[in-house]
PDB file of N, CA and C in Angstrom:
ATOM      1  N   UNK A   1     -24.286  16.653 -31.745  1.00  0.00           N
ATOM      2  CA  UNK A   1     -23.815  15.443 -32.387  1.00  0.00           C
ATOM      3  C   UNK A   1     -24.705  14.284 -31.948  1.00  0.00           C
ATOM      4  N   UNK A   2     -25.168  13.639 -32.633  1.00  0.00           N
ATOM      5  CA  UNK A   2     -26.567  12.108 -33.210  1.00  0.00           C
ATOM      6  C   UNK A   2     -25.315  11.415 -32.255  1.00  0.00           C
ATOM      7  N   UNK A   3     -24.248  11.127 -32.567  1.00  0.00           N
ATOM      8  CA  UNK A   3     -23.693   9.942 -32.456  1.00  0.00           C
ATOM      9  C   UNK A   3     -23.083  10.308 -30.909  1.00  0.00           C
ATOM     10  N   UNK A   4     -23.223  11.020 -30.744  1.00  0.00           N
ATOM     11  CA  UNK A   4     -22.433  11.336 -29.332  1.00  0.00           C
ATOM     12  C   UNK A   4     -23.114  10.587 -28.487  1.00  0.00           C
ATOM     13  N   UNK A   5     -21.815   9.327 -27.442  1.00  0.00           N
ATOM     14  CA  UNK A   5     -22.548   8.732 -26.714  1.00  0.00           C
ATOM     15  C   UNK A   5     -21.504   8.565 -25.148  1.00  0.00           C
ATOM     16  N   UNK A   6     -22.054   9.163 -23.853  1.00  0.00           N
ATOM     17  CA  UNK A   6     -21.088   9.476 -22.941  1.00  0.00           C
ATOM     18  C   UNK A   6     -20.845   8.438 -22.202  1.00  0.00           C
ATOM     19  N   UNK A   7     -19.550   7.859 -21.837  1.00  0.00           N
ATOM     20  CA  UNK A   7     -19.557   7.321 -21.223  1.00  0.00           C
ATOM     21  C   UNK A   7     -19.735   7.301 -19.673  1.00  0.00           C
ATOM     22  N   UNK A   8     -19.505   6.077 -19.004  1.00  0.00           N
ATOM     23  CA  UNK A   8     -20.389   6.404 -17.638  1.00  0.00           C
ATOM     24  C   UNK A   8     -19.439   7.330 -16.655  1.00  0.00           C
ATOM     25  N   UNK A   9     -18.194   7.611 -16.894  1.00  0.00           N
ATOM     26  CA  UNK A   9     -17.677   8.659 -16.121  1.00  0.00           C
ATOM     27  C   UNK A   9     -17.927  10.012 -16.771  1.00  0.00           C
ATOM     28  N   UNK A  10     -18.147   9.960 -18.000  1.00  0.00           N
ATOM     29  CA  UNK A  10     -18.782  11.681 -18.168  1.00  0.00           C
ATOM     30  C   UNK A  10     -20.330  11.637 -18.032  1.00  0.00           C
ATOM     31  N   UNK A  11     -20.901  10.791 -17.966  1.00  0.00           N
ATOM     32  CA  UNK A  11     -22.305  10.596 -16.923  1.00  0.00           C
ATOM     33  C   UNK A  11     -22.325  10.874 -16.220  1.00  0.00           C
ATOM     34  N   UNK A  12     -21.549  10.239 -15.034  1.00  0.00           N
ATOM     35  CA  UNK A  12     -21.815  10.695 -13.412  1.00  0.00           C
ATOM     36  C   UNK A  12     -20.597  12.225 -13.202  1.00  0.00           C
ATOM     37  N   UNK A  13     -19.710  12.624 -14.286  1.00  0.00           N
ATOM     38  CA  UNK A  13     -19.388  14.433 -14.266  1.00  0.00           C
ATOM     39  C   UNK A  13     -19.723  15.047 -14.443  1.00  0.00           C
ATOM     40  N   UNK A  14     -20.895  14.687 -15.520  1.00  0.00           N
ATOM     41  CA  UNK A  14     -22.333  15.593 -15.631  1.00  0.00           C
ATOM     42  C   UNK A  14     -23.070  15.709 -14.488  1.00  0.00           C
ATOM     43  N   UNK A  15     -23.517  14.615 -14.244  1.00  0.00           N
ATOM     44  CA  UNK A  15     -24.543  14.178 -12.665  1.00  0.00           C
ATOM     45  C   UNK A  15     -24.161  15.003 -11.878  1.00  0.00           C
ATOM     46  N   UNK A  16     -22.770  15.046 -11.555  1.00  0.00           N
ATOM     47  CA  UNK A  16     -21.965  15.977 -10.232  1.00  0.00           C
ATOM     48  C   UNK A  16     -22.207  17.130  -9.865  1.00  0.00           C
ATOM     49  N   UNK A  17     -21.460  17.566 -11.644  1.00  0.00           N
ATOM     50  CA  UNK A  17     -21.495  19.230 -11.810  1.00  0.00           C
ATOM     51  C   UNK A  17     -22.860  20.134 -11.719  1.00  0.00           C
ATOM     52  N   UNK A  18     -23.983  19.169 -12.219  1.00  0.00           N
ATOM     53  CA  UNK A  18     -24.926  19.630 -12.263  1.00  0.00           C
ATOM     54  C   UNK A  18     -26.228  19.359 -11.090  1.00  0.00           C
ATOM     55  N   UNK A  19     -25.489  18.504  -9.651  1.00  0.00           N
ATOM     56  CA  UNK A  19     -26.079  18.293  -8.462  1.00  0.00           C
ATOM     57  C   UNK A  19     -26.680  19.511  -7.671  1.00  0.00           C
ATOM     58  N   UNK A  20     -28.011  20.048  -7.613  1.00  0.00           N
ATOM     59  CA  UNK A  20     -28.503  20.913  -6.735  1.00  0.00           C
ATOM     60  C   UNK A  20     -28.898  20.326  -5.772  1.00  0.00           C
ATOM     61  N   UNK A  21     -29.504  19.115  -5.648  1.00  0.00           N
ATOM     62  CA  UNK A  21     -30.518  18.698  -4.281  1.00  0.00           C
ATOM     63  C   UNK A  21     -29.416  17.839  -3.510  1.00  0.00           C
ATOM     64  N   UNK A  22     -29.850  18.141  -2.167  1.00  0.00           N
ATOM     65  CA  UNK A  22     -29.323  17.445  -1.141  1.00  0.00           C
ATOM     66  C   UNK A  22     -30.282  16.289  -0.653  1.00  0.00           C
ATOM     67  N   UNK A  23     -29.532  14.943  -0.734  1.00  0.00           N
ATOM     68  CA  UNK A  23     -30.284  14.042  -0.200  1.00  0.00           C
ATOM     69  C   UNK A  23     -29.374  13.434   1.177  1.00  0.00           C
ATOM     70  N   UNK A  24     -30.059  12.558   2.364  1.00  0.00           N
ATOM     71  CA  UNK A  24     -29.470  12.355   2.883  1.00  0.00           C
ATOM     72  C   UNK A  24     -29.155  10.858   2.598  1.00  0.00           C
ATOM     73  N   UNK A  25     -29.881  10.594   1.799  1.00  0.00           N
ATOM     74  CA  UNK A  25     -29.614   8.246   1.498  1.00  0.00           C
ATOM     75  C   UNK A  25     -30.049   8.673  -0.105  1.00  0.00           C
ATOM     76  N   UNK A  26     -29.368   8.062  -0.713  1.00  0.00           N
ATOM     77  CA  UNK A  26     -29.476   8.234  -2.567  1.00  0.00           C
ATOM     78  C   UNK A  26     -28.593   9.480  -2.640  1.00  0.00           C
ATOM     79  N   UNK A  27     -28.760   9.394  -4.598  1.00  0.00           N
ATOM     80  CA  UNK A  27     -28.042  10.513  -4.880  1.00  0.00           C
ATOM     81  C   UNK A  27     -28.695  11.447  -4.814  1.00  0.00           C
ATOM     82  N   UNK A  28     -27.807  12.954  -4.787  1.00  0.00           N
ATOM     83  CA  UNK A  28     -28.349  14.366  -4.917  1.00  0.00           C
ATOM     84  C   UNK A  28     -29.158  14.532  -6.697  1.00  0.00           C
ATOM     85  N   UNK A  29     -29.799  14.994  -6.453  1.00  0.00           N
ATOM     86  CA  UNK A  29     -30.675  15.580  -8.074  1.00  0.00           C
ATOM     87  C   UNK A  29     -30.158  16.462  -8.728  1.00  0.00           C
ATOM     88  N   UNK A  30     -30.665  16.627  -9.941  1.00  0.00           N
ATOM     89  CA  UNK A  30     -30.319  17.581 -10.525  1.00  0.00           C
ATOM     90  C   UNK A  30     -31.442  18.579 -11.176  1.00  0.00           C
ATOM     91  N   UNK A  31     -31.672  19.554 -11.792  1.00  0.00           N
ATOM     92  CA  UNK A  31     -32.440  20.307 -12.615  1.00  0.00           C
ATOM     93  C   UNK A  31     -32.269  20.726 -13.571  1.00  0.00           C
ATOM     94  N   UNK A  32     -32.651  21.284 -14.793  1.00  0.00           N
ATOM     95  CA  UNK A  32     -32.832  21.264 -15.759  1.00  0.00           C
ATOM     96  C   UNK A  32     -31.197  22.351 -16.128  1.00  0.00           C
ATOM     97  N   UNK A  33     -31.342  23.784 -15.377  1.00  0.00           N
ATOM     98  CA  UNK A  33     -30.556  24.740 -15.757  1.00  0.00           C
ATOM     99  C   UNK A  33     -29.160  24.280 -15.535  1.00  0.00           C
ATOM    100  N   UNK A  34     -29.466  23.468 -14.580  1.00  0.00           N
ATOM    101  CA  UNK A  34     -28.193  22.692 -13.900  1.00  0.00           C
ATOM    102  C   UNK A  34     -27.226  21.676 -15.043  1.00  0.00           C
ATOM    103  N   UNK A  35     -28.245  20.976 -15.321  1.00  0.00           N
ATOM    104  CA  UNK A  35     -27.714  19.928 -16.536  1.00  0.00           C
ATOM    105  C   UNK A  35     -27.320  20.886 -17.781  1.00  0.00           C
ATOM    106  N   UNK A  36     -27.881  21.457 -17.985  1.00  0.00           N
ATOM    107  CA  UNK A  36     -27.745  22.280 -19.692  1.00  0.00           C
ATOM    108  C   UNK A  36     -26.348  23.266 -18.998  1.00  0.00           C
ATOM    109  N   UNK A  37     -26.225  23.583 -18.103  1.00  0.00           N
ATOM    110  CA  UNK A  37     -24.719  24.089 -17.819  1.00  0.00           C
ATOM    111  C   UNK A  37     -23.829  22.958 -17.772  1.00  0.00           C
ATOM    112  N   UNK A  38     -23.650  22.211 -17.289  1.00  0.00           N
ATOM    113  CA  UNK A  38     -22.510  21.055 -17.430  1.00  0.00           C
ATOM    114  C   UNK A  38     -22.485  20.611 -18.753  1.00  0.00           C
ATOM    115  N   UNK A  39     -23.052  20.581 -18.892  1.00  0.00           N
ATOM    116  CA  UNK A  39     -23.085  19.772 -20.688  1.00  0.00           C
ATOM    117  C   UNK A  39     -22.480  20.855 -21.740  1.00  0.00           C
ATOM    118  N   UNK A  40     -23.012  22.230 -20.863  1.00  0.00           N
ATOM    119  CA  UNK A  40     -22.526  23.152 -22.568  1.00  0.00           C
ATOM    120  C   UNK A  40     -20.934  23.464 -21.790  1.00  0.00           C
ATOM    121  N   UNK A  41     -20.379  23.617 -20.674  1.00  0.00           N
ATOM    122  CA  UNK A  41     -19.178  23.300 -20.000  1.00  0.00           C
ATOM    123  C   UNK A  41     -18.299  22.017 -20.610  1.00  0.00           C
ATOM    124  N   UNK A  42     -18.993  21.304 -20.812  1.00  0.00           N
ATOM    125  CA  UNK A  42     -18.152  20.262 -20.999  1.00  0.00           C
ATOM    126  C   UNK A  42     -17.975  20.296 -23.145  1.00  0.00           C
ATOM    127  N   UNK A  43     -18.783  20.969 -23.771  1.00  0.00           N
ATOM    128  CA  UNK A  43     -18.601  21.280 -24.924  1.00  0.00           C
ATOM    129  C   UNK A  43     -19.784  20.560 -26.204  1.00  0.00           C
ATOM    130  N   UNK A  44     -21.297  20.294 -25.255  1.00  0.00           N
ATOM    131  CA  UNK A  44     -22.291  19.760 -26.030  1.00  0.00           C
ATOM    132  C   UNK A  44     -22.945  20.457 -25.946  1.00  0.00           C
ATOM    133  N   UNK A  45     -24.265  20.698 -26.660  1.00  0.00           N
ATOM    134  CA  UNK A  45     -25.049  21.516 -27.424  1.00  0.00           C
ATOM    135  C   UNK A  45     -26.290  21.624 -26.184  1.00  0.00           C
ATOM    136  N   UNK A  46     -26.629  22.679 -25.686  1.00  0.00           N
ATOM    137  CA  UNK A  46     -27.721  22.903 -24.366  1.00  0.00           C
ATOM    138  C   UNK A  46     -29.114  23.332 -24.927  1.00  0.00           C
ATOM    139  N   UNK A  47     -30.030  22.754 -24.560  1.00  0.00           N
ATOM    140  CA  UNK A  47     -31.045  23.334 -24.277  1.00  0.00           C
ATOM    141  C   UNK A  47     -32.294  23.366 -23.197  1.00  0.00           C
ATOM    142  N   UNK A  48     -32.902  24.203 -22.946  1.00  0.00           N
ATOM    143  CA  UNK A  48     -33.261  23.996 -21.989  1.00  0.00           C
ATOM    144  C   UNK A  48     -34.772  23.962 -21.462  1.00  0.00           C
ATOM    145  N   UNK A  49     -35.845  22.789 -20.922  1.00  0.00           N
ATOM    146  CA  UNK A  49     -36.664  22.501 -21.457  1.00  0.00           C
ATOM    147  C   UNK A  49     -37.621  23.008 -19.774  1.00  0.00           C
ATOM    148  N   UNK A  50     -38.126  23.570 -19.634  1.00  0.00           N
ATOM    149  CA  UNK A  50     -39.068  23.409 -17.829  1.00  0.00           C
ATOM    150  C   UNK A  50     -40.937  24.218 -18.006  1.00  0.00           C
ATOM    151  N   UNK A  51     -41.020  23.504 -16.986  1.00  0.00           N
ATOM    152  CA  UNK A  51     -42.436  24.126 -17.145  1.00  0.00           C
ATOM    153  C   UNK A  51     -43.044  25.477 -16.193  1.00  0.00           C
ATOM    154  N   UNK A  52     -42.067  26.091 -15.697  1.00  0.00           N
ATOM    155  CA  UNK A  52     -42.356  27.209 -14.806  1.00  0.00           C
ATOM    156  C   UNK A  52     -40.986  28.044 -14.349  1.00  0.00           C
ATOM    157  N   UNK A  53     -41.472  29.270 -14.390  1.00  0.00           N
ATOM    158  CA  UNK A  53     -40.567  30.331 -13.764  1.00  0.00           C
ATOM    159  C   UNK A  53     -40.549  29.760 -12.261  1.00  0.00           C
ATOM    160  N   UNK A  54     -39.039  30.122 -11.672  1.00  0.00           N
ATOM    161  CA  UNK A  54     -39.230  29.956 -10.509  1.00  0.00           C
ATOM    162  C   UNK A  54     -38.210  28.934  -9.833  1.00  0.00           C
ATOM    163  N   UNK A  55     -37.689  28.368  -8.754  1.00  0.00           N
ATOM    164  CA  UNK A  55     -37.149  27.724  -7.968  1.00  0.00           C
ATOM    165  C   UNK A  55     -37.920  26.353  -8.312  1.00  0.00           C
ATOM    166  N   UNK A  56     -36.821  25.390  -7.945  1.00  0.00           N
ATOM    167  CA  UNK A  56     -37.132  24.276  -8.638  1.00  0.00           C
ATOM    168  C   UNK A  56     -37.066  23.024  -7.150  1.00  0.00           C
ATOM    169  N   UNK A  57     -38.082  22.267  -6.885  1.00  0.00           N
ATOM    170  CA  UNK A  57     -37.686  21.575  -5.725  1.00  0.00           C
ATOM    171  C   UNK A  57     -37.711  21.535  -4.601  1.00  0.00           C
ATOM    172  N   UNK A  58     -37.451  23.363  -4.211  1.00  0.00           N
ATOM    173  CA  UNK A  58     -37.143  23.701  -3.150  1.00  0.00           C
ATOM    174  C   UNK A  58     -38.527  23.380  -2.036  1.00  0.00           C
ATOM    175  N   UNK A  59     -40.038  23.067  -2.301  1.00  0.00           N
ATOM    176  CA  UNK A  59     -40.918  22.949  -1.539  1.00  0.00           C
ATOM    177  C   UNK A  59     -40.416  21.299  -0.691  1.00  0.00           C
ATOM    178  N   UNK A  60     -40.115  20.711  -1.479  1.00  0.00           N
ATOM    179  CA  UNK A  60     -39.951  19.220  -0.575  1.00  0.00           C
ATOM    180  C   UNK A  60     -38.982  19.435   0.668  1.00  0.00           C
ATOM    181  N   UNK A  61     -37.741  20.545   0.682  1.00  0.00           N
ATOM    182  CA  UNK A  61     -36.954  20.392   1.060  1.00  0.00           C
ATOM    183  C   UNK A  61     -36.945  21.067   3.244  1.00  0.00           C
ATOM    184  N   UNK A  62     -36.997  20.435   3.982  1.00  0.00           N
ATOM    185  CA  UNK A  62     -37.458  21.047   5.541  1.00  0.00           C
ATOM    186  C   UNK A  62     -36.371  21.598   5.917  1.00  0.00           C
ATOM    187  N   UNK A  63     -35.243  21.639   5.638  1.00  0.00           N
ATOM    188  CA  UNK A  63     -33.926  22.469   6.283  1.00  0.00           C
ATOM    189  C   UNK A  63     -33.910  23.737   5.662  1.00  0.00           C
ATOM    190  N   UNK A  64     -34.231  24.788   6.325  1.00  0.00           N
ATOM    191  CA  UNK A  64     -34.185  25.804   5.587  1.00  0.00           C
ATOM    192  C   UNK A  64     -32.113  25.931   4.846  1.00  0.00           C
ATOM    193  N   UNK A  65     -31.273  25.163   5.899  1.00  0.00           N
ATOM    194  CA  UNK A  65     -30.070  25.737   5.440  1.00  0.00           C
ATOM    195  C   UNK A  65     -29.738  25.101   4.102  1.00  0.00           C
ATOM    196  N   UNK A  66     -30.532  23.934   3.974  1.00  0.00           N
ATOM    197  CA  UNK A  66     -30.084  23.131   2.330  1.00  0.00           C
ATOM    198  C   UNK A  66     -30.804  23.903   1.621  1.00  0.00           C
ATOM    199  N   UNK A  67     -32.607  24.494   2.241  1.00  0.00           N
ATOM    200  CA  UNK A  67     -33.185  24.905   0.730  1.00  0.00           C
ATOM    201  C   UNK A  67     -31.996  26.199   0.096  1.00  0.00           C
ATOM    202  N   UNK A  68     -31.317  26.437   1.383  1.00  0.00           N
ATOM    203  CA  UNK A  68     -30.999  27.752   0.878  1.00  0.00           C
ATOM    204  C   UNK A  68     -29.869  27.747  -0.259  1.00  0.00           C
ATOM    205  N   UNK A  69     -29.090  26.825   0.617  1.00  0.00           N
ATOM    206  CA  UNK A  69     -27.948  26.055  -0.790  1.00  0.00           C
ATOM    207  C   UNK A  69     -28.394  26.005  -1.853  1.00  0.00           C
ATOM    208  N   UNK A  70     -29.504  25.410  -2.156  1.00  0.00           N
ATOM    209  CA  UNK A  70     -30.167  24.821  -3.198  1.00  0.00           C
ATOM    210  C   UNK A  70     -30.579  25.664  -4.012  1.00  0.00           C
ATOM    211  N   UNK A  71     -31.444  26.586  -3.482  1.00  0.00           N
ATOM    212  CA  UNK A  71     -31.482  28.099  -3.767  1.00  0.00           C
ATOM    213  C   UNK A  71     -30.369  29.386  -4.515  1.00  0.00           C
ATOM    214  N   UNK A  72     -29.023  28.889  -3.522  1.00  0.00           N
ATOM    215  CA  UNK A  72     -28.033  29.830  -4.348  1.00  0.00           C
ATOM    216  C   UNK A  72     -27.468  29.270  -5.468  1.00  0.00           C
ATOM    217  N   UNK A  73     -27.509  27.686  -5.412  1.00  0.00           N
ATOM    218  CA  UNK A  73     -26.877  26.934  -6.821  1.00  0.00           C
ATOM    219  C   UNK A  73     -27.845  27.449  -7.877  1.00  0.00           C
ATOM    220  N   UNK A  74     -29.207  26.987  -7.622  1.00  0.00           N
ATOM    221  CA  UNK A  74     -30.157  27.494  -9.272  1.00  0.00           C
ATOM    222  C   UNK A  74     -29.855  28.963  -9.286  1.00  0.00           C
ATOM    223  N   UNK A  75     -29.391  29.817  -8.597  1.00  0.00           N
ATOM    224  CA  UNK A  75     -29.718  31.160  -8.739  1.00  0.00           C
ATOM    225  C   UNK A  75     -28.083  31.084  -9.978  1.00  0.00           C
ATOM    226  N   UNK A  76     -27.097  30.449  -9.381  1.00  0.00           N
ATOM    227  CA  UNK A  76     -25.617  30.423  -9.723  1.00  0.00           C
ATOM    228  C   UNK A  76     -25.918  29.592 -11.710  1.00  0.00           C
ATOM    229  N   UNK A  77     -26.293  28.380 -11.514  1.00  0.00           N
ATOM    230  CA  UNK A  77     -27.077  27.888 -12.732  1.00  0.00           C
ATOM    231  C   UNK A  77     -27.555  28.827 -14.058  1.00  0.00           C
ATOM    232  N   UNK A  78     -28.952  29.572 -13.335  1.00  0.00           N
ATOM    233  CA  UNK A  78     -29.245  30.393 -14.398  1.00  0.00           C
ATOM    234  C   UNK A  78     -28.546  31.916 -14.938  1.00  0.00           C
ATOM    235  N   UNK A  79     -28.111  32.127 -13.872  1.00  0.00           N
ATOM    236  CA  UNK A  79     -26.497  33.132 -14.374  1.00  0.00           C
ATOM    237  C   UNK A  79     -26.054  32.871 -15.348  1.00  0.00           C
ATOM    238  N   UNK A  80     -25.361  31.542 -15.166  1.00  0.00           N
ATOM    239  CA  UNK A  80     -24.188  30.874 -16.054  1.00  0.00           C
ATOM    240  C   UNK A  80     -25.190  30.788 -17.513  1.00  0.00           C
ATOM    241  N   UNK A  81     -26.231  30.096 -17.159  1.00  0.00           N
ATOM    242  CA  UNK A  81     -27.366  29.829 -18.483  1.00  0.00           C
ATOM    243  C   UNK A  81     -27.432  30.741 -19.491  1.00  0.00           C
ATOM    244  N   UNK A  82     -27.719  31.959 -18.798  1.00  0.00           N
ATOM    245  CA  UNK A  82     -28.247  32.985 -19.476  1.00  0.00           C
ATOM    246  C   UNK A  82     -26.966  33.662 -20.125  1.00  0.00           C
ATOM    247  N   UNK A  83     -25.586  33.729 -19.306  1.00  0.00           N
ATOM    248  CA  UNK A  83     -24.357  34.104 -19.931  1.00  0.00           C
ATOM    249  C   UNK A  83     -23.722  32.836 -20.915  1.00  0.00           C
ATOM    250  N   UNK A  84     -24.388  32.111 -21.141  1.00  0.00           N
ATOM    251  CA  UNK A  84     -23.739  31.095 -22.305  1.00  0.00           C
ATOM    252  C   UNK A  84     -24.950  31.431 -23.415  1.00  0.00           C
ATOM    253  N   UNK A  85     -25.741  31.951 -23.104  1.00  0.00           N
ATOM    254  CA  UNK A  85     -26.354  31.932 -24.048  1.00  0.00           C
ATOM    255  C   UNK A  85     -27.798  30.730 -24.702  1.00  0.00           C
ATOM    256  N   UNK A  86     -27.815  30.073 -23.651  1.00  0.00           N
ATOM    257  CA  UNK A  86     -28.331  28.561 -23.549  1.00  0.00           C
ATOM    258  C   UNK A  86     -29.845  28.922 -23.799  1.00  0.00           C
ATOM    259  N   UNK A  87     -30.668  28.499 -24.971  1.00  0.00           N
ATOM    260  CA  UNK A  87     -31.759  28.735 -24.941  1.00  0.00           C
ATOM    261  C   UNK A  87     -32.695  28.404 -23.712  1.00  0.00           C
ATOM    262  N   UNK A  88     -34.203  28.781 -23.706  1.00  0.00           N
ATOM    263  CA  UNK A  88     -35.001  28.411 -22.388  1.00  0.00           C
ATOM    264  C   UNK A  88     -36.012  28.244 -23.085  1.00  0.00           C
ATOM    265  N   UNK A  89     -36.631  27.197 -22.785  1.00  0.00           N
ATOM    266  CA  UNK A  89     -38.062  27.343 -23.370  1.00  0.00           C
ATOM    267  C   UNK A  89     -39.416  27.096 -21.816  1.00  0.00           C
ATOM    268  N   UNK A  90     -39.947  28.060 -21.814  1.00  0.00           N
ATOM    269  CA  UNK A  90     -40.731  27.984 -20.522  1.00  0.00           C
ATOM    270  C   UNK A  90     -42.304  27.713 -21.229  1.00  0.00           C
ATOM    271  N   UNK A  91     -42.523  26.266 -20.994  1.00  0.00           N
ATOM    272  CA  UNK A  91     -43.832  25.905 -21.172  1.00  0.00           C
ATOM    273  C   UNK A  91     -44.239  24.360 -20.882  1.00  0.00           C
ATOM    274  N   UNK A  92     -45.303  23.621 -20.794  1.00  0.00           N
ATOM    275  CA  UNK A  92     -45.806  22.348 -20.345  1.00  0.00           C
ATOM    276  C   UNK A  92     -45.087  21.909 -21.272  1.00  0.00           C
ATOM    277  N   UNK A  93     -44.664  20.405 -20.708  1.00  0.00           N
ATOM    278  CA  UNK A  93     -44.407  19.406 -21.873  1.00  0.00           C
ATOM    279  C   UNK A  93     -44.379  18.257 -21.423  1.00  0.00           C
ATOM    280  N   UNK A  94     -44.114  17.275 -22.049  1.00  0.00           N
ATOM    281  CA  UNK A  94     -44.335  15.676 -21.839  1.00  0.00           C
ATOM    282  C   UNK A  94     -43.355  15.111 -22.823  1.00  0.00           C
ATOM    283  N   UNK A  95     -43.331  13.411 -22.448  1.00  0.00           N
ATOM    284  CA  UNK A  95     -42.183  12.758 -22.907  1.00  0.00           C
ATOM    285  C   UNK A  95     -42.238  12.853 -24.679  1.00  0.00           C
ATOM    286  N   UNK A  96     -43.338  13.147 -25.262  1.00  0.00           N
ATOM    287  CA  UNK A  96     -43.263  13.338 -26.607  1.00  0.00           C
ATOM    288  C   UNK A  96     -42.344  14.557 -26.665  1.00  0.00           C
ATOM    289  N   UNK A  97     -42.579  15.820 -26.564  1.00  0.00           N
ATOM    290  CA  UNK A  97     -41.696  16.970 -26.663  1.00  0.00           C
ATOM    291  C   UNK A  97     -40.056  16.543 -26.560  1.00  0.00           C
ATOM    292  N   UNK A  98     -39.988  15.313 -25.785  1.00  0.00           N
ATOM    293  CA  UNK A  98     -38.461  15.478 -25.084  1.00  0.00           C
ATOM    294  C   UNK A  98     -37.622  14.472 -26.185  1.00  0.00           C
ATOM    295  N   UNK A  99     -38.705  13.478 -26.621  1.00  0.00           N
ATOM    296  CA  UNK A  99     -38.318  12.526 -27.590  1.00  0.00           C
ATOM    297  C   UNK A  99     -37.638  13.712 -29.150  1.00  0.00           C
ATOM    298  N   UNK A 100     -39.108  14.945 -29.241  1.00  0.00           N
ATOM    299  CA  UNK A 100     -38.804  15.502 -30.501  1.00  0.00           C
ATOM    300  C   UNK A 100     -37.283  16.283 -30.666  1.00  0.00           C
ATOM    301  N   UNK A 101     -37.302  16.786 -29.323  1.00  0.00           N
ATOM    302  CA  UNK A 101     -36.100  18.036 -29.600  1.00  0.00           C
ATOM    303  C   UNK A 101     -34.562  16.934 -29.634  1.00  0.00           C
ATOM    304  N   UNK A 102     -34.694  15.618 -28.659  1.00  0.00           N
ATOM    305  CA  UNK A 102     -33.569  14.871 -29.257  1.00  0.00           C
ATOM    306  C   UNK A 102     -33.695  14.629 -30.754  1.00  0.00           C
ATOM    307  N   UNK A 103     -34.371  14.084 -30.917  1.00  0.00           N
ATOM    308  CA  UNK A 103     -34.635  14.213 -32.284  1.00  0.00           C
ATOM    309  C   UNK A 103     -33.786  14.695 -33.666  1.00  0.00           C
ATOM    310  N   UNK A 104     -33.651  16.316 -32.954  1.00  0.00           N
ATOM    311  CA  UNK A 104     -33.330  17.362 -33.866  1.00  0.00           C
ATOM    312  C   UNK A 104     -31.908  17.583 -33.873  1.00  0.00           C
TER     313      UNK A 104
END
């Protein structure tokens, strides 16, 4: 839905649900598989846009016990992804690509 526009508490329930990174000052992050699960959870249309197979983030992170968290959420993420059915598209892209597929 074009017209669908969330307000800021289903913003930051998206933000939540879909939190993998641990920060210790700011908010936690999110990733791609992460977001396209909350959103198709919450009953909007997912897709899913990244440029590589693989763990997402996890190099910045020095605690091995968060990477590991971090680690079992994307692993938990693309589960869910792949059992909803949520397309993937694995290839380079840039803010034009991201403009087109809203777009559509």
């Amino acid at each position: 839905d074009h017209g669908f526009v969330p307000d800021p508490v289903m913003e930051i329930r998206l933000w939540r649900e879909a939190t993998t990174v641990f920060m210790m000052s700011g908010p936690g992050g999110c990733e791609p598989f992460g977001l396209a699960v909350a959103g198709y959870e919450s009953g909007l249309a997912a897709e899913i846009f990244v440029s590589f197979h693989g763990a997402l983030f996890l190099q910045s992170v020095r605690s091995e016990d968060k990477r590991r968290v971090m680690e079992l959420a994307q692993v938990d993420f693309r589960r869910r992804a792949e059992l909803y059915g949520i397309p993937v598209n694995y290839h380079p892209f840039g803010i034009d690509d991201i403009r087109t597929a809203l777009a559509e």
